[in-house]
C-alpha atoms as a PDB file:
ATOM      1  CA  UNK A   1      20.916  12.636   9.362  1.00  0.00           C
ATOM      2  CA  UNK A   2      20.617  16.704   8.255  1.00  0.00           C
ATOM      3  CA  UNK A   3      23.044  18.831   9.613  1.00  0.00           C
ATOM      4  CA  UNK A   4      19.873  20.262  11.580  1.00  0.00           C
ATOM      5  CA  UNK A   5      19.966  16.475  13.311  1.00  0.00           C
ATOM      6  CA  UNK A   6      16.313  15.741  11.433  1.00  0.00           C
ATOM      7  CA  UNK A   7      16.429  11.651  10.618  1.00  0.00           C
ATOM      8  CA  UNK A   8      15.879  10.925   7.679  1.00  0.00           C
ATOM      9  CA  UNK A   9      14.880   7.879   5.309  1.00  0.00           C
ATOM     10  CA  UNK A  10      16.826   7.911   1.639  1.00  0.00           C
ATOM     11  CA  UNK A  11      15.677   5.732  -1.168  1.00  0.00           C
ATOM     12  CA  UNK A  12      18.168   5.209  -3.789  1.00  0.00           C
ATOM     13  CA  UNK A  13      16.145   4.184  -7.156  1.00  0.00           C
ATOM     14  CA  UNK A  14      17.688   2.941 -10.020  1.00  0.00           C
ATOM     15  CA  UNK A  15      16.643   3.895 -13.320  1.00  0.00           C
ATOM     16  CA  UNK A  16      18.079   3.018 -17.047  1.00  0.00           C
ATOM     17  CA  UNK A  17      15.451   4.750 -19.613  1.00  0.00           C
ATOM     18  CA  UNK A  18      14.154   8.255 -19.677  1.00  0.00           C
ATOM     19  CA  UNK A  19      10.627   6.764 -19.631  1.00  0.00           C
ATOM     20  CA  UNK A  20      11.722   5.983 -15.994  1.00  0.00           C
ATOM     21  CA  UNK A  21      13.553   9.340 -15.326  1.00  0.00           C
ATOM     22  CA  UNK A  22      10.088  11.022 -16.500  1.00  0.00           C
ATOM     23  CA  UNK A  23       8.113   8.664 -14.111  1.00  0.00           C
ATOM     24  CA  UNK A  24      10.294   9.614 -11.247  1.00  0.00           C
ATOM     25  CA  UNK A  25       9.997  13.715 -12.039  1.00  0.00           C
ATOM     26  CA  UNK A  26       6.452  13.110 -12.656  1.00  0.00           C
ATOM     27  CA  UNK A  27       6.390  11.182  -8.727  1.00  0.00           C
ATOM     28  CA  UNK A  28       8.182  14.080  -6.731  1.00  0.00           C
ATOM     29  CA  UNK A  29       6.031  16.489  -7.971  1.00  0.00           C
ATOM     30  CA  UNK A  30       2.807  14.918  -6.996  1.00  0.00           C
ATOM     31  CA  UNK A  31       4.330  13.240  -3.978  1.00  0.00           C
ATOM     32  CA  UNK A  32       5.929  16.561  -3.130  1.00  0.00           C
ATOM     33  CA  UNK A  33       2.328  18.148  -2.752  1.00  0.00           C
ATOM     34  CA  UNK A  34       0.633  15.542  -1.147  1.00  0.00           C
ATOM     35  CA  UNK A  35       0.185  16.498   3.000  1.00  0.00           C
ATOM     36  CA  UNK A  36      -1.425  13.697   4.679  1.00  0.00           C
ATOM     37  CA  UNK A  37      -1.425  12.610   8.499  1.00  0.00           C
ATOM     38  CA  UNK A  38      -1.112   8.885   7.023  1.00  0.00           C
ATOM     39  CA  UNK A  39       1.787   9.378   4.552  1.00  0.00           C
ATOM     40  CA  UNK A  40       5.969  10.170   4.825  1.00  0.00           C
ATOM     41  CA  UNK A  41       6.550  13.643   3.562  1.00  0.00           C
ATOM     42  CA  UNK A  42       8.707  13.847   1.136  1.00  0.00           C
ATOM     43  CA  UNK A  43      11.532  16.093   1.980  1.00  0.00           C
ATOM     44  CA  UNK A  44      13.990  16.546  -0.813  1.00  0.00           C
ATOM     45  CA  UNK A  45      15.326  14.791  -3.797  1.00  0.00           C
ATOM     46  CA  UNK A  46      18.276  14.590  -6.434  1.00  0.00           C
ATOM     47  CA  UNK A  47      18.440  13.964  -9.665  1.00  0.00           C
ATOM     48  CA  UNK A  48      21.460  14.290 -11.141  1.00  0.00           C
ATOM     49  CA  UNK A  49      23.107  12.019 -13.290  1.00  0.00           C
ATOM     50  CA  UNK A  50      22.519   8.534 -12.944  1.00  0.00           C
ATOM     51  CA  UNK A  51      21.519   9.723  -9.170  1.00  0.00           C
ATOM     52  CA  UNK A  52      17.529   9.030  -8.219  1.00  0.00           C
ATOM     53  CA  UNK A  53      17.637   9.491  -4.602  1.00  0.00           C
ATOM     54  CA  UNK A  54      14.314  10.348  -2.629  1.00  0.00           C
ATOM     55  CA  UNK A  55      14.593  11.966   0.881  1.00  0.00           C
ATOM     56  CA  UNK A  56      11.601  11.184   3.450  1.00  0.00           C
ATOM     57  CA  UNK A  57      11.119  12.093   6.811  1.00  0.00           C
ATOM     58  CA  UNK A  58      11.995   9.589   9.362  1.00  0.00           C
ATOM     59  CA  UNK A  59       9.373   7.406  11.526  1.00  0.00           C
ATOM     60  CA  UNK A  60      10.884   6.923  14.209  1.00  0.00           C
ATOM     61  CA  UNK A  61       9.861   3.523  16.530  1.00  0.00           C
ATOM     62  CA  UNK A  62       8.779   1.861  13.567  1.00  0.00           C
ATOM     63  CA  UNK A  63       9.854   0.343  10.031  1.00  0.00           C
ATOM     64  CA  UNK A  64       8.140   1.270   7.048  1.00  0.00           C
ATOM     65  CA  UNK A  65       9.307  -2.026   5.254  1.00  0.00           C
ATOM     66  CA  UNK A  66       7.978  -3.716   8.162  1.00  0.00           C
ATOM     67  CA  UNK A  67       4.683  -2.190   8.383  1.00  0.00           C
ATOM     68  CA  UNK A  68       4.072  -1.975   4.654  1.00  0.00           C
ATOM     69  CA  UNK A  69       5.449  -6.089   4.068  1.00  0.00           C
ATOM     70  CA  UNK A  70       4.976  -7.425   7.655  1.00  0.00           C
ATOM     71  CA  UNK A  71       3.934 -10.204   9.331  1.00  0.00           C
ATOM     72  CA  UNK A  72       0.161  -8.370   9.127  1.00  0.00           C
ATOM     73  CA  UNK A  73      -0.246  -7.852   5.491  1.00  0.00           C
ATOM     74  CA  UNK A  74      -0.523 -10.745   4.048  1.00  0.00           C
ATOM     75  CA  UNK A  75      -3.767 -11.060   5.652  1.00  0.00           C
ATOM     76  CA  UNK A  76      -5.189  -7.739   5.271  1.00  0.00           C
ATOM     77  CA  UNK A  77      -4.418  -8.395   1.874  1.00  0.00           C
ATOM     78  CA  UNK A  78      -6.067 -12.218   1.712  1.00  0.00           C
ATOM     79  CA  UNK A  79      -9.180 -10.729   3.385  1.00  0.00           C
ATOM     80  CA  UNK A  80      -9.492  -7.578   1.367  1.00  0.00           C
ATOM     81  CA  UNK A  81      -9.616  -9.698  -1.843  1.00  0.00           C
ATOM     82  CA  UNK A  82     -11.644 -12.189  -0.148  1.00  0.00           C
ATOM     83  CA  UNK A  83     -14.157  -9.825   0.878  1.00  0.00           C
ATOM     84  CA  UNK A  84     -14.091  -7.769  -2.290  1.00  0.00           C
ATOM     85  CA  UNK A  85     -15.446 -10.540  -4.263  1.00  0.00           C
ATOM     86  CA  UNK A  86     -18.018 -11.345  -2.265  1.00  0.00           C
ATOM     87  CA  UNK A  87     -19.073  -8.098  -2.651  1.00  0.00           C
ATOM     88  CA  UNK A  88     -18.510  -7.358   0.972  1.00  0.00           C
ATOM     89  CA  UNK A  89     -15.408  -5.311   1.213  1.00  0.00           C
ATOM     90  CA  UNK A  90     -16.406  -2.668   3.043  1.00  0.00           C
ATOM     91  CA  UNK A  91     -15.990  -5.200   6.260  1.00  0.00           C
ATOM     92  CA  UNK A  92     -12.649  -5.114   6.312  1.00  0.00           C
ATOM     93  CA  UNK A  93     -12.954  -1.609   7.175  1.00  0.00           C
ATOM     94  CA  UNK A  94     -11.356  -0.739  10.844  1.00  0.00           C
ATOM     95  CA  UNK A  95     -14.599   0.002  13.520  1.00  0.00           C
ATOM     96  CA  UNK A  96     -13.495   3.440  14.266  1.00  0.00           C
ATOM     97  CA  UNK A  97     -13.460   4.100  10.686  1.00  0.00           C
ATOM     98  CA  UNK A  98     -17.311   3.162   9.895  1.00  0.00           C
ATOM     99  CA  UNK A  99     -18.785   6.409   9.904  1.00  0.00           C
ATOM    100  CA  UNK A 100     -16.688   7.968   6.819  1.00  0.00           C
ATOM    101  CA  UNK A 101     -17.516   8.068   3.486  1.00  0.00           C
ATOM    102  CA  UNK A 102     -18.565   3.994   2.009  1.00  0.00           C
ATOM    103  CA  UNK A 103     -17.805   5.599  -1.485  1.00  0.00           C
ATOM    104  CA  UNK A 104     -14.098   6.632  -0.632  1.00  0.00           C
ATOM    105  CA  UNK A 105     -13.376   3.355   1.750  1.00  0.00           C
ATOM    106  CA  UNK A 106     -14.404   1.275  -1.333  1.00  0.00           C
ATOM    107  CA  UNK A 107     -12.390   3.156  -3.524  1.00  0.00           C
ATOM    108  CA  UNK A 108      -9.504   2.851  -1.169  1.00  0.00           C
ATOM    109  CA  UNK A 109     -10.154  -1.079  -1.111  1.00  0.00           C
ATOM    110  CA  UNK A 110     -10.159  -0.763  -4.735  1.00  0.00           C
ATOM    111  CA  UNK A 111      -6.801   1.289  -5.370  1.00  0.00           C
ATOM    112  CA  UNK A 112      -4.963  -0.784  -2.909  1.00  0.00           C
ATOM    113  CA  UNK A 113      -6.147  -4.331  -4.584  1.00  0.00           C
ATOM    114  CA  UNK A 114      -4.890  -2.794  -7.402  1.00  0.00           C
ATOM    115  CA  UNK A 115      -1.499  -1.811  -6.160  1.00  0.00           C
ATOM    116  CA  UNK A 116      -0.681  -5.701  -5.318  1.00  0.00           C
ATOM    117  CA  UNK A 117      -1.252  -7.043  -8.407  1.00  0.00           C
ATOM    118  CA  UNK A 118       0.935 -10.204  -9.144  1.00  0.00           C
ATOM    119  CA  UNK A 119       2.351  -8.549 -12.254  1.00  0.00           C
ATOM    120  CA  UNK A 120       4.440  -5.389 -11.443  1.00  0.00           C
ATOM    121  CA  UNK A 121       3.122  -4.407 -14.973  1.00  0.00           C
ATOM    122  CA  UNK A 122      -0.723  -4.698 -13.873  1.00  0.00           C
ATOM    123  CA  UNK A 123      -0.239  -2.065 -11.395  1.00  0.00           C
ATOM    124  CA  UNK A 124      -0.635   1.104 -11.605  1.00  0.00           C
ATOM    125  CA  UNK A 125       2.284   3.777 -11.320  1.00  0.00           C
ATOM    126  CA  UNK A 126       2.332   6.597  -8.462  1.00  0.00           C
ATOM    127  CA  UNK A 127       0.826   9.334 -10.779  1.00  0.00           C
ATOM    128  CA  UNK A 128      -1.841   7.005 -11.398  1.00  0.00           C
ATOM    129  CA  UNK A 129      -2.570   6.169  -7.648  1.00  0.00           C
ATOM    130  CA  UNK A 130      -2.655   9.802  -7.225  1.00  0.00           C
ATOM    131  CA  UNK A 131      -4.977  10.404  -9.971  1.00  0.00           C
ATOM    132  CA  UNK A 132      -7.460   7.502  -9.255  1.00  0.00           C
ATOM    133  CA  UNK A 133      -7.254   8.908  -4.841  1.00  0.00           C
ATOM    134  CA  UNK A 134      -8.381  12.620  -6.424  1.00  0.00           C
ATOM    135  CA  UNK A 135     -11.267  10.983  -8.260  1.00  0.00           C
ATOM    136  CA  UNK A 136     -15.255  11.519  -7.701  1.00  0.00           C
ATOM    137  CA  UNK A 137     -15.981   8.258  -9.234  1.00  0.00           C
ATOM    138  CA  UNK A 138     -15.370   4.670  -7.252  1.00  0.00           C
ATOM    139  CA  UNK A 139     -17.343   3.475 -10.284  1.00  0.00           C
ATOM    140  CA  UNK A 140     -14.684   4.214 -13.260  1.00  0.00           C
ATOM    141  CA  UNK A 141     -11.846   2.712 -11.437  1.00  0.00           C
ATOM    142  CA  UNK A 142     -10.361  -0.661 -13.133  1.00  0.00           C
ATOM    143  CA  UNK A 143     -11.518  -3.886 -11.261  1.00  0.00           C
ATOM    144  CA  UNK A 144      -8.219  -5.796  -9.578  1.00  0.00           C
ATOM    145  CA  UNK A 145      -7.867  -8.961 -10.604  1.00  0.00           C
ATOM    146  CA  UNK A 146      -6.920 -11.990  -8.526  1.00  0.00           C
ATOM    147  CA  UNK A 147      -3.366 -10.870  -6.768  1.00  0.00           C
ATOM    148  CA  UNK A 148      -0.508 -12.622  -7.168  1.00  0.00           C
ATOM    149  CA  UNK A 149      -0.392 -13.838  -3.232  1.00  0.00           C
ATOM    150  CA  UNK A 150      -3.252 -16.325  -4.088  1.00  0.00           C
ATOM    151  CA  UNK A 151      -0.896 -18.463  -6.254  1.00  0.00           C
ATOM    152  CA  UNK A 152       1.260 -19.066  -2.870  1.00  0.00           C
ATOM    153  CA  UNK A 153      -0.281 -22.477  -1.663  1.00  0.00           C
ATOM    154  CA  UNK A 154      -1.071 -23.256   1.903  1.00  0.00           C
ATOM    155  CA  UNK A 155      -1.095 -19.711   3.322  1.00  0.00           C
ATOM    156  CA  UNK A 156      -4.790 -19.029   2.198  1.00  0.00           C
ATOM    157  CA  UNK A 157      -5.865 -22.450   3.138  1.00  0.00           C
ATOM    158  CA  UNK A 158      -4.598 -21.131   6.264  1.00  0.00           C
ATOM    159  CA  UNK A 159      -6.929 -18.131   6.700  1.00  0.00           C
ATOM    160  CA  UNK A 160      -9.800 -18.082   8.814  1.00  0.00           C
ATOM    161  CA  UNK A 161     -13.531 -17.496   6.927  1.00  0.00           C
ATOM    162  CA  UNK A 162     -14.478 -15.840   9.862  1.00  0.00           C
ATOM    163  CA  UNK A 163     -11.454 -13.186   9.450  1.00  0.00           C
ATOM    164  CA  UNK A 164     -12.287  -9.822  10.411  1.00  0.00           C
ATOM    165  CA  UNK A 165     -10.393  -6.358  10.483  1.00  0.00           C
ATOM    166  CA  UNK A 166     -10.483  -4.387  13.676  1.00  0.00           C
ATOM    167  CA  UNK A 167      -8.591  -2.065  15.347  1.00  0.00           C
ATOM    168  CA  UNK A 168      -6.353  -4.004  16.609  1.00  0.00           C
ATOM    169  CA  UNK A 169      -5.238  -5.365  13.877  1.00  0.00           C
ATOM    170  CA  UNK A 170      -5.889  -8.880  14.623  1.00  0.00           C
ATOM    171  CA  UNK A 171      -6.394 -12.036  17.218  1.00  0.00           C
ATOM    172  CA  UNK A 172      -3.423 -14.549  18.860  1.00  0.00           C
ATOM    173  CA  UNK A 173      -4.553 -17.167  17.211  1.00  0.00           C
ATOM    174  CA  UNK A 174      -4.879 -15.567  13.560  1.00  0.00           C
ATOM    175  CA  UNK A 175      -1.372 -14.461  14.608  1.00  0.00           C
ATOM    176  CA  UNK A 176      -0.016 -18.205  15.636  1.00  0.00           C
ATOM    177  CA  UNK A 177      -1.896 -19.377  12.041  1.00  0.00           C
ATOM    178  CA  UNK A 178      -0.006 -16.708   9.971  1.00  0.00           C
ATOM    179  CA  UNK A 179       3.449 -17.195  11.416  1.00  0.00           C
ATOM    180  CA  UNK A 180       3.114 -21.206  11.248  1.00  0.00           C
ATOM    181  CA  UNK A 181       1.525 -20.936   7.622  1.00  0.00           C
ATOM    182  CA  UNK A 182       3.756 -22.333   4.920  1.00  0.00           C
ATOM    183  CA  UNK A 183       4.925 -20.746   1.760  1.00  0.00           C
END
């Protein structure tokens, strides 16, 4: 908490190269002057030393860790890739969301697919995110390959075909399915 009483979120990173340290400057600056409805704002930083802490705002009611890794995920993320290679992506897209731009949603579907890559080393760093988001072109982006959470057995056997996004996120019995799905 600030002495103002503003919550807060801290992320302490670890880092053991400069090629790291540079990453992380490189990161608060474009994070710094991002403003979006959908994202944390970053409120302060320190880098001093061996210190790489990150200050965010707080979001209160909710977990960030839970929304981001939660129960819900998982199959977002099955469908997504699902759908993507069936050349269908774009329904996964939420209803209320339809009328927007197909161009950015599939570049969104794109970015994202690539940002769950098995490999750590397969996706793409922050600045990167940042630079593909800022794009014109959907068309020069890299293609994701299969994501690492198809190697994990029985939880796509699991998933329903008939899967759909909407805007409630998702049906009882998709819910019952996911929770009772092995790993």
């Amino acid at each position: 908490m600030l002495p103002d009483g503003q919550q807060v979120a801290v992320k302490r990173l670890i880092t053991n190269s400069k090629q790291r340290d540079e990453d992380f400057k490189n990161e608060v600056t474009l994070v710094a002057g991002l403003q979006h409805r959908n994202l944390v704002r970053l409120l302060g930083f320190c880098l001093e030393g061996k210190e790489r802490i990150l200050v965010f705002e707080f979001l209160s009611n909710s977990s960030l860790d839970n929304f981001i890794f939660g129960m819900f995920s998982l199959p977002i993320k099955i469908l997504a890739w699902k759908r993507w290679n069936e050349g269908t992506a774009l329904k996964v897209i939420d209803s209320t969301l339809r009328e927007g731009s197909r161009n950015e949603m599939m570049k969104c579907i794109n970015i994202g697919l690539l940002c769950v890559q098995e490999s750590v080393s397969d996706r793409p760093i922050m600045a990167s995110v940042i630079h593909m988001l800022n794009s014109n072109s959907a068309g020069t982006l890299p293609a994701p390959s299969k994501p690492g959470f198809f190697m994990q057995g029985s939880v796509i056997l699991n998933a329903s075909s008939s899967l759909e996004y909407n805007s409630t996120g998702s049906t009882e019995s998709e819910r019952r399915r996911i929770a009772t799905a092995p790993l």
